[in-house]
N, C-alpha and C. Protein backbone atom coordinates (compact mmCIF):
# COMPACT_ATOMS: atom_id res chain seq x y z
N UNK A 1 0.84 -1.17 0.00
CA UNK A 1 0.00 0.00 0.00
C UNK A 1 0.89 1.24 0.00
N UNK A 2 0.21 2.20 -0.86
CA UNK A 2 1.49 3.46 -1.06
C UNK A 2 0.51 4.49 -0.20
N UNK A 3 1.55 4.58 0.74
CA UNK A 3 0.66 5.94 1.77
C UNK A 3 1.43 7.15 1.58
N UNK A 4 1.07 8.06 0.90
CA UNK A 4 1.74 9.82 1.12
C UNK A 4 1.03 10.15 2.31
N UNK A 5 1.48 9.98 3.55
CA UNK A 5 1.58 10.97 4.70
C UNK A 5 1.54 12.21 4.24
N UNK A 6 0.83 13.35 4.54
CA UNK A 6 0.89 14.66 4.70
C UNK A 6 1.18 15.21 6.69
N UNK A 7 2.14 15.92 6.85
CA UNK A 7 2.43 15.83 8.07
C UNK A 7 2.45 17.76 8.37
N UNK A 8 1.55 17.79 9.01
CA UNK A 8 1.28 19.19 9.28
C UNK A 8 0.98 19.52 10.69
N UNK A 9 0.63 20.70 11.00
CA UNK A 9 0.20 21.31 11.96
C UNK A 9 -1.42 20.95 12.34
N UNK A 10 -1.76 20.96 13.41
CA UNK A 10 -3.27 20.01 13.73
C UNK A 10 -4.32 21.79 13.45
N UNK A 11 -5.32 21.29 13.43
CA UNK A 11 -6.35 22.70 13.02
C UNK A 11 -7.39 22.38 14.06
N UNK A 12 -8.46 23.28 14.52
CA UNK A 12 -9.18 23.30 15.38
C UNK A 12 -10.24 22.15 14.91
N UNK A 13 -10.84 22.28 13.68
CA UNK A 13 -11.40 20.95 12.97
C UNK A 13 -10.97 19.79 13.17
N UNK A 14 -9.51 19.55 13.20
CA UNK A 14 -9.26 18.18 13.64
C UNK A 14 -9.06 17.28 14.92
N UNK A 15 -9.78 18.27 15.96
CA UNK A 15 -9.84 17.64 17.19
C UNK A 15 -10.66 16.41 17.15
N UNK A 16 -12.02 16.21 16.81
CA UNK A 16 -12.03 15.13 17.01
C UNK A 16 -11.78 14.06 16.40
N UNK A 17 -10.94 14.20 15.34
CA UNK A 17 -9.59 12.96 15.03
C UNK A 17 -8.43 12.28 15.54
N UNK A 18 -8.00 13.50 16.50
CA UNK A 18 -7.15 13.68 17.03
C UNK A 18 -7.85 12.67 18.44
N UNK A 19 -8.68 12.61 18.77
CA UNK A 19 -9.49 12.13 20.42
C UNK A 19 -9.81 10.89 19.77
N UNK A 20 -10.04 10.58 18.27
CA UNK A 20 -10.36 9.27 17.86
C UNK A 20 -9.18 8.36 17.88
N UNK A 21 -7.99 9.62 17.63
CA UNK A 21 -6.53 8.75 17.30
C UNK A 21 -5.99 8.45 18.68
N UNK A 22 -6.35 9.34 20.01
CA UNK A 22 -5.84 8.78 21.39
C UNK A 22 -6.39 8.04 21.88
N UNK A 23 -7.78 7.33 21.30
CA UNK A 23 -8.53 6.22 22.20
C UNK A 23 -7.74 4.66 21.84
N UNK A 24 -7.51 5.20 19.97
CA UNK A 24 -6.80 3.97 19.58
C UNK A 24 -5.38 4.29 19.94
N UNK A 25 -4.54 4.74 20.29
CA UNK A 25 -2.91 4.63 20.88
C UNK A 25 -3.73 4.04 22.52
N UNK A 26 -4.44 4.46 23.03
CA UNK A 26 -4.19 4.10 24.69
C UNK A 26 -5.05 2.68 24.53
N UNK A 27 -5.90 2.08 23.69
CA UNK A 27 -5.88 0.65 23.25
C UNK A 27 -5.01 0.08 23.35
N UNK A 28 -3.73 0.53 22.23
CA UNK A 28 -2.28 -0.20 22.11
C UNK A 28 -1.43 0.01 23.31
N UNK A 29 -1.80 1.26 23.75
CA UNK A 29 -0.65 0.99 25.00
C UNK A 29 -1.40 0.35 26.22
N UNK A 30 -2.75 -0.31 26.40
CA UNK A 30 -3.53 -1.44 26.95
C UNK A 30 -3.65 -0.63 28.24
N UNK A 31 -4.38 0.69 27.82
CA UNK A 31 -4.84 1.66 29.25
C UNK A 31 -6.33 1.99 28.49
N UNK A 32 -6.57 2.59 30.01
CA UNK A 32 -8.06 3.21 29.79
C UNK A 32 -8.17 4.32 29.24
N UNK A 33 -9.35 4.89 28.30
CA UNK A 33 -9.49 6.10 27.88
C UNK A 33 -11.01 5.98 28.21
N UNK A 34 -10.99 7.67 29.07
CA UNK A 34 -12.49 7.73 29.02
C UNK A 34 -12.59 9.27 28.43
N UNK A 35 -13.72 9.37 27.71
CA UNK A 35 -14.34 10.03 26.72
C UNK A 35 -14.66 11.65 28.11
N UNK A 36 -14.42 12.62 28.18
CA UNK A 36 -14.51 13.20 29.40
C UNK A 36 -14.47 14.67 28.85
N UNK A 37 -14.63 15.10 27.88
CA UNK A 37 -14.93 16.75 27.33
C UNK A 37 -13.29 17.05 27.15
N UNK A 38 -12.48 16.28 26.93
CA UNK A 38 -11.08 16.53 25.95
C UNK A 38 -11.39 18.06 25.03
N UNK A 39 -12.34 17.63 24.00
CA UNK A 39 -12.59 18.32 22.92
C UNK A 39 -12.23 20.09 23.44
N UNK A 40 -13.08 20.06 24.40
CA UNK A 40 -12.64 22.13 25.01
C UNK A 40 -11.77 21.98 25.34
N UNK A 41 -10.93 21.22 25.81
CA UNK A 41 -9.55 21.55 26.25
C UNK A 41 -8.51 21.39 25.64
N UNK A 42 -8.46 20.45 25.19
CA UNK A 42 -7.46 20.31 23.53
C UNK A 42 -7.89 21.71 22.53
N UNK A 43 -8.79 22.02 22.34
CA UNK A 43 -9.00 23.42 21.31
C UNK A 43 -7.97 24.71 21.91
N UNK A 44 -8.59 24.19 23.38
CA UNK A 44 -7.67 25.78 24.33
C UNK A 44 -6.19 25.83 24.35
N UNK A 45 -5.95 24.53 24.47
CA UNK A 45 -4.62 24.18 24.78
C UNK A 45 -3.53 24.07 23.49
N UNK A 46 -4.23 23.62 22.18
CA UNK A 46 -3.45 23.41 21.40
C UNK A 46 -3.30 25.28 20.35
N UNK A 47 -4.16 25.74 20.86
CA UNK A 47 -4.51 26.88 19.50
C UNK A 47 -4.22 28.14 20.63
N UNK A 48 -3.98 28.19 21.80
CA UNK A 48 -3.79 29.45 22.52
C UNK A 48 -2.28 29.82 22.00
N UNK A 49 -2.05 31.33 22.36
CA UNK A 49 -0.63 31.69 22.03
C UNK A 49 -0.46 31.88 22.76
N UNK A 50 1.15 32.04 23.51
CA UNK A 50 1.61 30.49 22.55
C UNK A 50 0.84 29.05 22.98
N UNK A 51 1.04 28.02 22.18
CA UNK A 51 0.14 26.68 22.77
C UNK A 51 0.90 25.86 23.70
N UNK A 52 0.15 25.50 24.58
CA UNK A 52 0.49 24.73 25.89
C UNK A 52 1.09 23.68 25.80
N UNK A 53 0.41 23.14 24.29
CA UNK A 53 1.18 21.51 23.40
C UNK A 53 1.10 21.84 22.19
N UNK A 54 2.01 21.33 21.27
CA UNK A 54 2.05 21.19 19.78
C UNK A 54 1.52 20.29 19.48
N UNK A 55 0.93 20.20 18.58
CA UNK A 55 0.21 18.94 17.78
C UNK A 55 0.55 18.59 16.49
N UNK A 56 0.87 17.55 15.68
CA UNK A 56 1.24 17.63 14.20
C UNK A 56 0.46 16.36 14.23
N UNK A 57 -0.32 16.15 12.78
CA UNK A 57 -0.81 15.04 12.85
C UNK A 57 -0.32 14.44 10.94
N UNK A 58 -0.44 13.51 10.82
CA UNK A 58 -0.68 12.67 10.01
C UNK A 58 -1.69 12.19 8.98
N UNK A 59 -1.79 13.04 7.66
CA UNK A 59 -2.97 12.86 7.36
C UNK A 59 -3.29 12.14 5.46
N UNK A 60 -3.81 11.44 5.64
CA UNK A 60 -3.84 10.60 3.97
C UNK A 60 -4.95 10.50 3.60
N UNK A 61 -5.13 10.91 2.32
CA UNK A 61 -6.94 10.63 1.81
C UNK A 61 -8.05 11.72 2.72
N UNK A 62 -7.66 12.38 3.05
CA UNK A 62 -8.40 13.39 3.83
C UNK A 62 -8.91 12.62 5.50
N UNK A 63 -8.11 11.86 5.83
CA UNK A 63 -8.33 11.56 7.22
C UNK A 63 -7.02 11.36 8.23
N UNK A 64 -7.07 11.59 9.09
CA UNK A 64 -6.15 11.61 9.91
C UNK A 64 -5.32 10.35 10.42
N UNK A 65 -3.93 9.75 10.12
CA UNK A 65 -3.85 7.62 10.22
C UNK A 65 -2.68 8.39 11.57
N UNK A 66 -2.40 9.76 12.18
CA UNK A 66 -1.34 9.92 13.27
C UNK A 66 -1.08 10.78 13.61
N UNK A 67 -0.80 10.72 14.87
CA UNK A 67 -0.57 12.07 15.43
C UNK A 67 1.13 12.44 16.29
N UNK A 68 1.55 13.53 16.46
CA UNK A 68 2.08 13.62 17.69
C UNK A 68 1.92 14.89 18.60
N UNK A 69 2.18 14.62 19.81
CA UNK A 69 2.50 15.69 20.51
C UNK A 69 3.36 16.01 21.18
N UNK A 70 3.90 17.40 21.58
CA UNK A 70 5.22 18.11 22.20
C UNK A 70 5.15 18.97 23.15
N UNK A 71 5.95 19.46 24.12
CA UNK A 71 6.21 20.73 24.26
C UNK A 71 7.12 20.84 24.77
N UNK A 72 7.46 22.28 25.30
CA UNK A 72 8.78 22.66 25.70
C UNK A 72 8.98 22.17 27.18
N UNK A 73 9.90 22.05 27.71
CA UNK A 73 10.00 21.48 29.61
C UNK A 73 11.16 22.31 29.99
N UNK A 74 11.41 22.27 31.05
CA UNK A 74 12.58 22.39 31.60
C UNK A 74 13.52 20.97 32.75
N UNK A 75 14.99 21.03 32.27
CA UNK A 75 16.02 20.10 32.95
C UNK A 75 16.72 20.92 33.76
N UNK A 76 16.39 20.66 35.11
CA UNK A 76 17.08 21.30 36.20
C UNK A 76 18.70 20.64 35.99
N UNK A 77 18.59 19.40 35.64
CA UNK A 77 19.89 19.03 35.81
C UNK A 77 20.48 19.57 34.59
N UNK A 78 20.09 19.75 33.79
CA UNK A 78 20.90 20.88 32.49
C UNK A 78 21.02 21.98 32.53
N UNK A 79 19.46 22.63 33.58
CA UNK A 79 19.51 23.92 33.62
C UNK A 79 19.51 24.49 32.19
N UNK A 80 18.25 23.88 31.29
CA UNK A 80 17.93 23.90 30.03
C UNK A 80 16.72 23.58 29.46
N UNK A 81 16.07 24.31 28.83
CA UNK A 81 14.80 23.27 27.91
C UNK A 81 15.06 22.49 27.02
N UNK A 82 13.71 21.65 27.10
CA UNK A 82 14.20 20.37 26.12
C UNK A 82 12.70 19.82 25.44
N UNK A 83 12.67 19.09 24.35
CA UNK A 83 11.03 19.14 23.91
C UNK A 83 11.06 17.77 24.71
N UNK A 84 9.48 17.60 24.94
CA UNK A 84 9.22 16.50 25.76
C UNK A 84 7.90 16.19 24.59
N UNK A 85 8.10 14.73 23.93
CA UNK A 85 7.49 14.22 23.00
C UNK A 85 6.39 13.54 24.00
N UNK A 86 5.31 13.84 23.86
CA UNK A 86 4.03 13.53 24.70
C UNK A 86 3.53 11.88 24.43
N UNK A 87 2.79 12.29 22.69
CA UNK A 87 2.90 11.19 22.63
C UNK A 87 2.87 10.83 20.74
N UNK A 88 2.85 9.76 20.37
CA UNK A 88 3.56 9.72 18.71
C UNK A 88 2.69 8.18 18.89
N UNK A 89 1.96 8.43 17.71
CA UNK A 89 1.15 7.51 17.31
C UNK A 89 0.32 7.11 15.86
N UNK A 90 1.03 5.85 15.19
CA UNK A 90 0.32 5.62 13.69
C UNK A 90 -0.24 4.77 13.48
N UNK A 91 -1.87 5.16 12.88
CA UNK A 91 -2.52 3.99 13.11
C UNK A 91 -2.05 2.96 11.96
N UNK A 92 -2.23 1.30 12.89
CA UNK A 92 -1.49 0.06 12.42
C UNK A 92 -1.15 -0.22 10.94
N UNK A 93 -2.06 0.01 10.42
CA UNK A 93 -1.62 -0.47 8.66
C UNK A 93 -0.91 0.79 8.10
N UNK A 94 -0.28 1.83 8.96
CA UNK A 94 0.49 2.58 7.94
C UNK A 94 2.03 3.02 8.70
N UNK A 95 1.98 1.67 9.95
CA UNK A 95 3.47 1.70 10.49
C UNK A 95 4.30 0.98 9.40
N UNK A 96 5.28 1.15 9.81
CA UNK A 96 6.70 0.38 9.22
C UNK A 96 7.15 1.02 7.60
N UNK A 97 6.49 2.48 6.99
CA UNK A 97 6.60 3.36 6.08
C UNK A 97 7.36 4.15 6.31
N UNK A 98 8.41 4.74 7.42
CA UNK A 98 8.58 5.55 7.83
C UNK A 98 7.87 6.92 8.21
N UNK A 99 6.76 7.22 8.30
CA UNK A 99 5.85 8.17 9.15
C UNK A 99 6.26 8.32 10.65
N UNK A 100 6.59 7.48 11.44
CA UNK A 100 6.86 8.13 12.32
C UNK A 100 8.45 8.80 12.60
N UNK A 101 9.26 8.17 11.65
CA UNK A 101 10.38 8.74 11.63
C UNK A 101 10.29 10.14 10.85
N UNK A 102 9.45 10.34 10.14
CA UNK A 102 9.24 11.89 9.55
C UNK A 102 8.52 12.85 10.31
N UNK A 103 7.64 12.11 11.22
CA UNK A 103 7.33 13.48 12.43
C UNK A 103 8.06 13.61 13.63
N UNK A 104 9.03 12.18 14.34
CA UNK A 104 10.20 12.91 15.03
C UNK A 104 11.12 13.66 14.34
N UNK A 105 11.50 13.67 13.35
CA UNK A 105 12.53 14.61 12.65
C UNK A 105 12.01 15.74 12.60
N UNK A 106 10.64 15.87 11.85
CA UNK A 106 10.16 16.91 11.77
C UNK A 106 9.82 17.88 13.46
N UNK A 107 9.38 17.28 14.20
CA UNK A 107 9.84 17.76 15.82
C UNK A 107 11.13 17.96 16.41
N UNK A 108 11.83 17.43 15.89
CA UNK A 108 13.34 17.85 16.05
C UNK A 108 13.57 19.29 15.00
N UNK A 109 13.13 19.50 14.29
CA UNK A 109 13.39 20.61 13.60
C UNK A 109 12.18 21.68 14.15
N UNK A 110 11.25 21.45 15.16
CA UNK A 110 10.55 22.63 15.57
C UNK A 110 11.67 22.50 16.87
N UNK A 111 11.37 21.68 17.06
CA UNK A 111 12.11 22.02 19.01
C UNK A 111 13.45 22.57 18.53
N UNK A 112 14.52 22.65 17.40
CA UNK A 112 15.49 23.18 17.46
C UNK A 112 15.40 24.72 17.56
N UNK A 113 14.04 25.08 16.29
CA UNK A 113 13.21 26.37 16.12
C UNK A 113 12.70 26.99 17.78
N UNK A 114 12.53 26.43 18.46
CA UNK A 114 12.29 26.45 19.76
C UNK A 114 13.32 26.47 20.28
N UNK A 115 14.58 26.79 20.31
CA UNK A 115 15.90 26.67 20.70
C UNK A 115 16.08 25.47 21.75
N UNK A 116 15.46 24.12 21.40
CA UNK A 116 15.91 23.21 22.26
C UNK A 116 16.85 22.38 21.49
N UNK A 117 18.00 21.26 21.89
CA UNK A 117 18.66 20.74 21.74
C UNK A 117 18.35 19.16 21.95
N UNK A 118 17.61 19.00 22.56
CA UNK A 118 16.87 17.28 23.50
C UNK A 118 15.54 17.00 22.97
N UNK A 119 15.29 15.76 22.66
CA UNK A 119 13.63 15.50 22.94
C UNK A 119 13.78 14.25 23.70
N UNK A 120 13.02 13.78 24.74
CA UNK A 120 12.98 13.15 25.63
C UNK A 120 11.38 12.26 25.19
N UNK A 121 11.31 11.37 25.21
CA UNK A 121 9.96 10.89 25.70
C UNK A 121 9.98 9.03 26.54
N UNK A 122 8.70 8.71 26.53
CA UNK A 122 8.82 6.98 27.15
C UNK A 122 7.88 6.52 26.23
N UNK A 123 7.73 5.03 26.46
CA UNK A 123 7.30 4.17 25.84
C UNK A 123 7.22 2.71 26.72
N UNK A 124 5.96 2.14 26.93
CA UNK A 124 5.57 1.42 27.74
C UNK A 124 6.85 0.15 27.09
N UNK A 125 6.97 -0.64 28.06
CA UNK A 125 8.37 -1.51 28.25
C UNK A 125 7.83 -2.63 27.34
N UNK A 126 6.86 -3.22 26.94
CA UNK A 126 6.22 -4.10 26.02
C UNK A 126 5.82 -3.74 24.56
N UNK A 127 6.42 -2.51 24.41
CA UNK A 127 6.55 -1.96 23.06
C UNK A 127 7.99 -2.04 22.08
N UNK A 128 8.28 -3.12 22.08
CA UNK A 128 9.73 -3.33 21.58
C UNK A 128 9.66 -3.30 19.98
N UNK A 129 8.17 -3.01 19.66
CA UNK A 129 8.75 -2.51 18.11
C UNK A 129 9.11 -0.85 17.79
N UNK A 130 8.59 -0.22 18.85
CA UNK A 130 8.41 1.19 19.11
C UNK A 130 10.19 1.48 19.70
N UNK A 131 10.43 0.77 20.42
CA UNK A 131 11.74 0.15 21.31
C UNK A 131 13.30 -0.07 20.02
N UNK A 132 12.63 -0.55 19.32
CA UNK A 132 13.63 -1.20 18.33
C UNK A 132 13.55 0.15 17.02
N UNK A 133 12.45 0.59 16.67
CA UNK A 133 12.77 2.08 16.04
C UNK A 133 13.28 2.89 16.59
N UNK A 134 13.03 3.66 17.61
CA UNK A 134 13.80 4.45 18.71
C UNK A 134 15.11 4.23 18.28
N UNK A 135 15.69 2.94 18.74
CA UNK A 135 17.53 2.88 18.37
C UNK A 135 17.48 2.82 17.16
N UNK A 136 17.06 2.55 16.44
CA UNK A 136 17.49 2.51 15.10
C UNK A 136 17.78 4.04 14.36
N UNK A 137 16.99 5.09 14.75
CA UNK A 137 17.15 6.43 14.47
C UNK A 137 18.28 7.20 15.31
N UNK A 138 18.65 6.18 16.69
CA UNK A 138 19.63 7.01 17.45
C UNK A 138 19.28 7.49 18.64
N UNK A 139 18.33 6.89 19.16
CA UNK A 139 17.94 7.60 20.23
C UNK A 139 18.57 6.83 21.07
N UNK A 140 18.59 6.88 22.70
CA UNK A 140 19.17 5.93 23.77
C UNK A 140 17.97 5.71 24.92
N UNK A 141 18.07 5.29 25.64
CA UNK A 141 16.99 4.52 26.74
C UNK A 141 17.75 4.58 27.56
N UNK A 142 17.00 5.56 29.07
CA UNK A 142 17.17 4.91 30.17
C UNK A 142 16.50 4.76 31.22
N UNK A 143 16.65 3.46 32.02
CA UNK A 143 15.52 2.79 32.43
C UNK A 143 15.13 3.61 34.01
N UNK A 144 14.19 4.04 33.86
CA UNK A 144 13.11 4.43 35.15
C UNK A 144 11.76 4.22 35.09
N UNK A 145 10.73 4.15 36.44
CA UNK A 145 9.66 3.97 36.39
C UNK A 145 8.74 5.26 36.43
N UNK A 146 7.84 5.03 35.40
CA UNK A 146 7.21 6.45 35.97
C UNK A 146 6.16 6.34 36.94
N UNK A 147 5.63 7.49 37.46
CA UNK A 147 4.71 7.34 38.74
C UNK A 147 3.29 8.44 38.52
N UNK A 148 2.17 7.91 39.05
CA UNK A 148 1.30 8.82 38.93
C UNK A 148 0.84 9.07 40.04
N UNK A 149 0.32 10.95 40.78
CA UNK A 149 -0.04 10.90 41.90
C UNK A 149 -2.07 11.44 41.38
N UNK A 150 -3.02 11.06 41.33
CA UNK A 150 -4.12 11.66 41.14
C UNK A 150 -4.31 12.57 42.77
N UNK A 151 -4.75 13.52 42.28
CA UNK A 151 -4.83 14.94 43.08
C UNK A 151 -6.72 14.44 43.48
N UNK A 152 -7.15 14.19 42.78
CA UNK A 152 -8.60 13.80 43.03
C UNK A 152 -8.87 12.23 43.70
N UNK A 153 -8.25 11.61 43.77
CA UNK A 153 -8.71 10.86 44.44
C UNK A 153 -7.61 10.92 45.94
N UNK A 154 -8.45 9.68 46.93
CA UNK A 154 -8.27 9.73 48.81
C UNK A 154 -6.83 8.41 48.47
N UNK A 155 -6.01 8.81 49.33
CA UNK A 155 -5.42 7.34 49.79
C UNK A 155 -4.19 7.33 48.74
């Protein structure tokens, strides 16, 4: 199958593609997604100036097969910003084309535009095809757990 990826900037219209494309990544990464009024807050967040997250998505035949997201952070231990890749996701029949290697590059060339030098992100430990691209482009791994504290719930 010949896929031309078009890889652009996300538009206020394509939010709910974008909420269709995170139900199917948090499928694959075998978590819950609940449906919870995203839509106003992704509009606010992605389209305010400046935006809170970058969005670039992935788009063929006039529908959306991927997305990613970014933003800027700060490394105390660098005492530097660095882009922090949120999250990077193509739906299944149009992996292994290189698409996702054309929107980390292409994020490496905003976050440089952004005067960062780093992009950092994770990837659940049972993703070793995600695991095995990563090095293959050059990236490195190192191993920590991440932690979640919910502010709303007791205990």
């Amino acid at each position: 199958m010949k896929i031309q990826g078009n890889i652009r900037f996300a538009r206020p219209e394509d939010v709910p593609g974008i909420i269709k494309l995170c139900h199917l990544h948090a499928t694959y990464e075998k978590a819950a997604y609940t449906f919870n009024g995203q839509a106003t807050r992704l509009v606010q967040d992605l389209f305010s100036e400046p935006p809170k997250v970058y969005c670039l998505v992935v788009e063929h035949d006039g529908q959306l097969i991927g997305y990613a997201t970014y933003m800027k952070q700060y490394a105390t231990w660098d005492a530097g910003e660095y882009i922090y890749l949120d999250c990077l996701f193509i739906r299944e029949f149009a992996r292994g084309l290189g698409l996702g290697e054309k929107l980390l590059r292409r994020i490496q060339g905003e976050g440089q535009a952004l005067g960062c030098d780093l992009m950092q992100w994770q990837t659940p430990d049972f993703n070793t095809r995600a695991m095995k691209f990563y090095r293959r482009i050059g990236a490195k791994s190192k191993a920590k757990e991440r932690f979640f504290l919910n502010f709303h719930e007791e205990g």
